[in-house]
Protein backbone atom coordinates (compact mmCIF):
# COMPACT_ATOMS: atom_id res chain seq x y z
CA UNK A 1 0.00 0.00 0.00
CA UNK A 2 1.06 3.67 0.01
CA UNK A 3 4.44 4.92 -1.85
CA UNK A 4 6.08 1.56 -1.16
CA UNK A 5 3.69 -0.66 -2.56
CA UNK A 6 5.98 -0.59 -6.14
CA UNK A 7 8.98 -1.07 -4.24
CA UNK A 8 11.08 -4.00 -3.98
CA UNK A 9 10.92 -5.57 -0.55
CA UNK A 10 14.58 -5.36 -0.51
CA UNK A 11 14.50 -1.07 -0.44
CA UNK A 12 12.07 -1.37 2.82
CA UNK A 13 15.26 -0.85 4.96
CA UNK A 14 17.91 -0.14 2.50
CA UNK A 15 20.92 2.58 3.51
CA UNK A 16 20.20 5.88 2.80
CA UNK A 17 16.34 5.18 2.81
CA UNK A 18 15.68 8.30 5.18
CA UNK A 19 12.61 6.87 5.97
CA UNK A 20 9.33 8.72 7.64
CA UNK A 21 5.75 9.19 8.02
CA UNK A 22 3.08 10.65 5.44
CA UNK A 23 -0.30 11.07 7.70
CA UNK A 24 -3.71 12.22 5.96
CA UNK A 25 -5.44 14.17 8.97
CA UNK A 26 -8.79 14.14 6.72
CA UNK A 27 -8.44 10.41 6.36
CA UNK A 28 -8.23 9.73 10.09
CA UNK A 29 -11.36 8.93 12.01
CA UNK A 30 -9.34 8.22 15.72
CA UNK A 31 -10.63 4.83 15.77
CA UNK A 32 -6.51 3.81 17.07
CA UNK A 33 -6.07 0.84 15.50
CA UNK A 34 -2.71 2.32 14.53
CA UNK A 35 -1.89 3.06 18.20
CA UNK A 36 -3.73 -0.79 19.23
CA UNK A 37 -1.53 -2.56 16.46
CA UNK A 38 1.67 -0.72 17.62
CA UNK A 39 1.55 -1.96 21.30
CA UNK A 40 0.44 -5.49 20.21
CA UNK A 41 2.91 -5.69 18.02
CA UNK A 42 5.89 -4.75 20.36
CA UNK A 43 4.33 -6.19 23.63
CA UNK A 44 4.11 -2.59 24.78
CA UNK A 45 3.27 -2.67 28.84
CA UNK A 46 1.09 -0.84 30.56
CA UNK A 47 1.34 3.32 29.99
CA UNK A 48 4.10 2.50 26.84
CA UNK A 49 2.68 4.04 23.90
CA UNK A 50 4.74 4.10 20.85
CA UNK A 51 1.97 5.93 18.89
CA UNK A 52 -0.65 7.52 19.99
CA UNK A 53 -3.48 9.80 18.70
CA UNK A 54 -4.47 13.07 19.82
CA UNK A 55 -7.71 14.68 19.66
CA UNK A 56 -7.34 18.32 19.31
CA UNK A 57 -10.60 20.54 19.93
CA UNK A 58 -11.76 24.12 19.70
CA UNK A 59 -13.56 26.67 18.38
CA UNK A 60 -16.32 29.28 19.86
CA UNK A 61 -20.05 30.20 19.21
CA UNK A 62 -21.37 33.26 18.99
CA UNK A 63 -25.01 34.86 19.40
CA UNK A 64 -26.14 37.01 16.82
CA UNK A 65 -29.74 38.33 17.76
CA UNK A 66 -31.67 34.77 17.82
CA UNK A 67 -29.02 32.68 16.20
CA UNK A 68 -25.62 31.15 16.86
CA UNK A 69 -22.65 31.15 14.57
CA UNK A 70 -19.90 28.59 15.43
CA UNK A 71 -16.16 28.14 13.97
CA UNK A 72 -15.91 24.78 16.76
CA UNK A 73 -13.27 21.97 15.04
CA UNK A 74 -12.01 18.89 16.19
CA UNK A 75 -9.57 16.68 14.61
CA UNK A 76 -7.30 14.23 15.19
CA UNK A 77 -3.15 13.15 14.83
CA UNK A 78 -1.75 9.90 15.19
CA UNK A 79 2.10 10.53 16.09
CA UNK A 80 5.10 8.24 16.96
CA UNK A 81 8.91 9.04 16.40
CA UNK A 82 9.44 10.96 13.80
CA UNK A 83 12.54 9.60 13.42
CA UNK A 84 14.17 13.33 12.71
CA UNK A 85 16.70 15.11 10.91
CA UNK A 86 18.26 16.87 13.94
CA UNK A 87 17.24 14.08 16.46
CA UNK A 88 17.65 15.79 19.98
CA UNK A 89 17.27 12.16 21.83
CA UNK A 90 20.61 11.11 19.95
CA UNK A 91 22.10 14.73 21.13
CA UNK A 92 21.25 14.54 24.63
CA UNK A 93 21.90 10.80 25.32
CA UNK A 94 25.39 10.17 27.60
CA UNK A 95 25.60 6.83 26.50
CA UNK A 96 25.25 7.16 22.32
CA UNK A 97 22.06 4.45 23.20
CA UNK A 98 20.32 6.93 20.59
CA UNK A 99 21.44 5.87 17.81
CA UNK A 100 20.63 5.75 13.68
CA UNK A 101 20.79 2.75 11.36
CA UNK A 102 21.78 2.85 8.02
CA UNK A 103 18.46 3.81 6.60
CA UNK A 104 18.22 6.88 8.60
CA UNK A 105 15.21 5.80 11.86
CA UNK A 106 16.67 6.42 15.35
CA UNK A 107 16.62 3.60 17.62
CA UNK A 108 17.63 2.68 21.16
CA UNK A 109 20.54 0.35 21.67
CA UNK A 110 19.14 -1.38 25.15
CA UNK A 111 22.73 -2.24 25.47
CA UNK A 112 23.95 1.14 26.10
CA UNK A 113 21.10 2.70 27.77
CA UNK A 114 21.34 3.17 31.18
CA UNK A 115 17.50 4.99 31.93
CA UNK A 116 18.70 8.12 32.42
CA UNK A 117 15.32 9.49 30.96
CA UNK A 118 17.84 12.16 29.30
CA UNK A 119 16.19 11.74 25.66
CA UNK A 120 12.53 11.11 26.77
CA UNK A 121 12.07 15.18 28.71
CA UNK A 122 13.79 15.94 25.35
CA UNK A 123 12.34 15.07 22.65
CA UNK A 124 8.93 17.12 22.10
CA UNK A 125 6.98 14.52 20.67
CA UNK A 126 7.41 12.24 23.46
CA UNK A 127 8.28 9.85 21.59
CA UNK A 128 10.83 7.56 23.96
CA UNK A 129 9.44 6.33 26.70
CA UNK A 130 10.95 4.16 29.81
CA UNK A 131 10.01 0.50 29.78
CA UNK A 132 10.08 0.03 33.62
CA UNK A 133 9.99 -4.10 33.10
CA UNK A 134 12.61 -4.02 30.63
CA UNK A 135 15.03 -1.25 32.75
CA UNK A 136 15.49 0.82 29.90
CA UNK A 137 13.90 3.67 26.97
CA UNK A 138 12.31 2.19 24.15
CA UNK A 139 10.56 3.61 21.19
CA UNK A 140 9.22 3.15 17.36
CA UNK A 141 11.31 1.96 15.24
CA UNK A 142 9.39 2.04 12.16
CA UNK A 143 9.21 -1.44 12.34
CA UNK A 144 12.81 -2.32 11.79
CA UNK A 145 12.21 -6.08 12.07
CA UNK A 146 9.53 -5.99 9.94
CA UNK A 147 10.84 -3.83 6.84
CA UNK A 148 14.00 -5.98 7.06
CA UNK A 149 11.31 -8.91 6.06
CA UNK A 150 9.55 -6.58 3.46
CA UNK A 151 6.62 -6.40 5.40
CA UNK A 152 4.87 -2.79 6.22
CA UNK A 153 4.85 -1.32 9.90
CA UNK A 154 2.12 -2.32 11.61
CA UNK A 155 0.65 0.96 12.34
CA UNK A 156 0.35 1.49 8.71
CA UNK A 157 -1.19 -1.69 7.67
CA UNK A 158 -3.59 -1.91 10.60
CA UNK A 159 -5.24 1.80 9.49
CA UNK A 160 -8.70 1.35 8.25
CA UNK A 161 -8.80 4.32 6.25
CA UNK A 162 -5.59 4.05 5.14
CA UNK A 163 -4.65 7.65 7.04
CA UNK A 164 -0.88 6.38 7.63
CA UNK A 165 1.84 5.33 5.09
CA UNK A 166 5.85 5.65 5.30
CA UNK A 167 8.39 5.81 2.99
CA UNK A 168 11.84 7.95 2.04
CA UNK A 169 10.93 11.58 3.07
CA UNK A 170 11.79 13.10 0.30
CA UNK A 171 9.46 10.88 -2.16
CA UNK A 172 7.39 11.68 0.56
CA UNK A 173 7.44 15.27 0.50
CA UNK A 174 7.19 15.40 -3.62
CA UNK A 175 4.06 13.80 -3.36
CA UNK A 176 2.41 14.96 -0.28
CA UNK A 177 4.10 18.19 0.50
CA UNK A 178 5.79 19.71 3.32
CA UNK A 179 3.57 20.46 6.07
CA UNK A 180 4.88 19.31 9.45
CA UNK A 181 3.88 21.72 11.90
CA UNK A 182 -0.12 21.56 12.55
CA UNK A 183 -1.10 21.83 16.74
CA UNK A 184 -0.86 20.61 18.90
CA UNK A 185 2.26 18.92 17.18
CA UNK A 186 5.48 21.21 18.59
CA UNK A 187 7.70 23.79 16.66
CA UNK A 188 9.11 21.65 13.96
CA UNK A 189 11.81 23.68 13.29
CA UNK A 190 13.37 22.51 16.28
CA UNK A 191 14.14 18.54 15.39
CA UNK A 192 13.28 19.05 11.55
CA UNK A 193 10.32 15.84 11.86
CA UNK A 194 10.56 13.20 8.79
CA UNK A 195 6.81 13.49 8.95
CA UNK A 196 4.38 15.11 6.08
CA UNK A 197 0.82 16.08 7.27
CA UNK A 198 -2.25 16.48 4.67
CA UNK A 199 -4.03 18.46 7.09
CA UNK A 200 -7.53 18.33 8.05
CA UNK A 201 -9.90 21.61 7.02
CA UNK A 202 -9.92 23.00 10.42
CA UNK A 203 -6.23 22.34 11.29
CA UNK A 204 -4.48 24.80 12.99
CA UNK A 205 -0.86 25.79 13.07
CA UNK A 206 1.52 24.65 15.39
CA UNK A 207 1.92 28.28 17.15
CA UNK A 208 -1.82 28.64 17.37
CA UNK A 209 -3.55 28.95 20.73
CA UNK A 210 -7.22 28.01 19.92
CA UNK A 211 -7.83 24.66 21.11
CA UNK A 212 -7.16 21.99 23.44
CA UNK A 213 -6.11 18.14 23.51
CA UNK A 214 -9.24 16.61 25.08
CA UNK A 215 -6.97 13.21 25.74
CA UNK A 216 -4.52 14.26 27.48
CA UNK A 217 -4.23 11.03 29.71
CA UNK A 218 -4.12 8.74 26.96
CA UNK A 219 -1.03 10.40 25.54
C-alpha cells in the first residue's frame, strides 16, 4: 500500500532510505487501531505508547440576535517518532544508546542505555518512553524487524482508512508536500520531523492557541 507498494521488498530498509511518516489528517477517524496494532505488536506494557493519537478541539459560538454562529473543530493526529533530521534524543543521550541505522530511523541500543530518561524530557513529541519491566527507553522503530522482512509497519497496515503510510521523506514530500507543523504537534523547526501532514480543514498551526487536547491522559 502507500508509496512503497511498487517497491522491492529489498529497499524497505535499504541505507540511505531516510525513511518517515506521510499522515492524511482528513483520512483519520481516531478509531486507534494504529496506536492498538503498535503496542500489540511490540508487547508494549502498561502506559508504553509508541503511537498515539491526539484529539485536538476548539472553536467558539457566537449569538447574533436569535441565532448562533460557530467556527468549533475537532480533529485528530496519530504521532510516533518521527525519526528526525536533527534528532535531539541522539544529542542529549550520555551513552550514544540513541542511535541511527543505516536507513536513517533512530533507535535505542538497550545495550547502552542506562534509563537516564535524558532523551525522553527531550524530545517534544514524546516519543521515547521508559520500559520500567525491561530497565530501559524504548521507542518506534518504524518497524525495523519488519521492513527488514519486506513487510509494512504495523501501524500502517492496521489503518482502516488508510490515514498512515511511510516511505523515504523526500518521495514523501514530492508527493504529499511539506507540512509538518499543525497543533498541537510542537515547533518543527526545532528537530526538523521526517513526517508530512495532509491536514484536516480546520487544522491549525503549530503556534496557534485556539484549542485543546481533550486526551490528554491517553497520551
Amino acid at each position: 500500500m502507500g508509496i512503497m507498494t511498487d517497491k522491492d521488498s529489498a529497499s524497505y530498509a535499504v541505507a540511505g532510505g531516510n525513511y518517515g511518516f506521510h499522515f492524511d489528517q482528513e483520512l483519520c477517524t481516531g478509531c486507534k487501531a494504529c496506536q492498538i496494532a503498535c503496542k500489540d505488536k511490540h508487547d508494549l506494557p502498561i502506559g508504553v505508547n509508541w503511537r498515539r493519537v491526539v484529539e485536538y478541539s476548539g472553536g467558539t459560538w457566537t449569538a447574533q440576535g436569535n441565532a448562533l454562529t460557530q467556527n468549533v473543530f475537532t480533529y485528530y493526529t496519530s504521532i510516533a517518532c518521527n525519526h528526525c533530521e536533527d534528532a535531539i534524543c541522539m544529542q542529549v543521550c550520555p551513552t550514544t544508546a540513541m542511535s541511527r541505522r543505516e536507513d536513517g530511523t533512530v533507535y535505542v541500543d538497550s545495550s547502552k542505555c542506562v534509563g537516564c530518561r535524558y532523551c525522553e524530557w527531550a524530545c517534544a513529541y514524546g516519543a521515547p518512553q521508559f520500559n520500567a519491566e525491561e530497565g530501559h527507553m524504548s521507542k518506534c522503530d518504524l518497524c525495523y524487524d519488519y521492513r527488514s522482512t519486506g513487510q509494512e509497519p504495523a501501524c500502517v497496515t492496521a489503518c482502516p482508512s488508510r490515514a498512515l503510510d511511510w516511505g523515504p521523506i523526500d518521495d514523501l514530500r514530492a508527493q504529499f508536500g511539506t507540512e509538518d507543523g499543525i497543533a498541537p504537534l510542537p515547533d518543527p523547526s526545532i528537530t526538523k520531523p521526517r513526517l508530512v501532514i495532509h491536514p484536516h480543514k480546520d487544522a491549525q498551526p503549530w503556534n496557534s492557541a485556539n484549542g485543546e487536547i481533550l486526551n490528554p491522559k491517553e497520551i
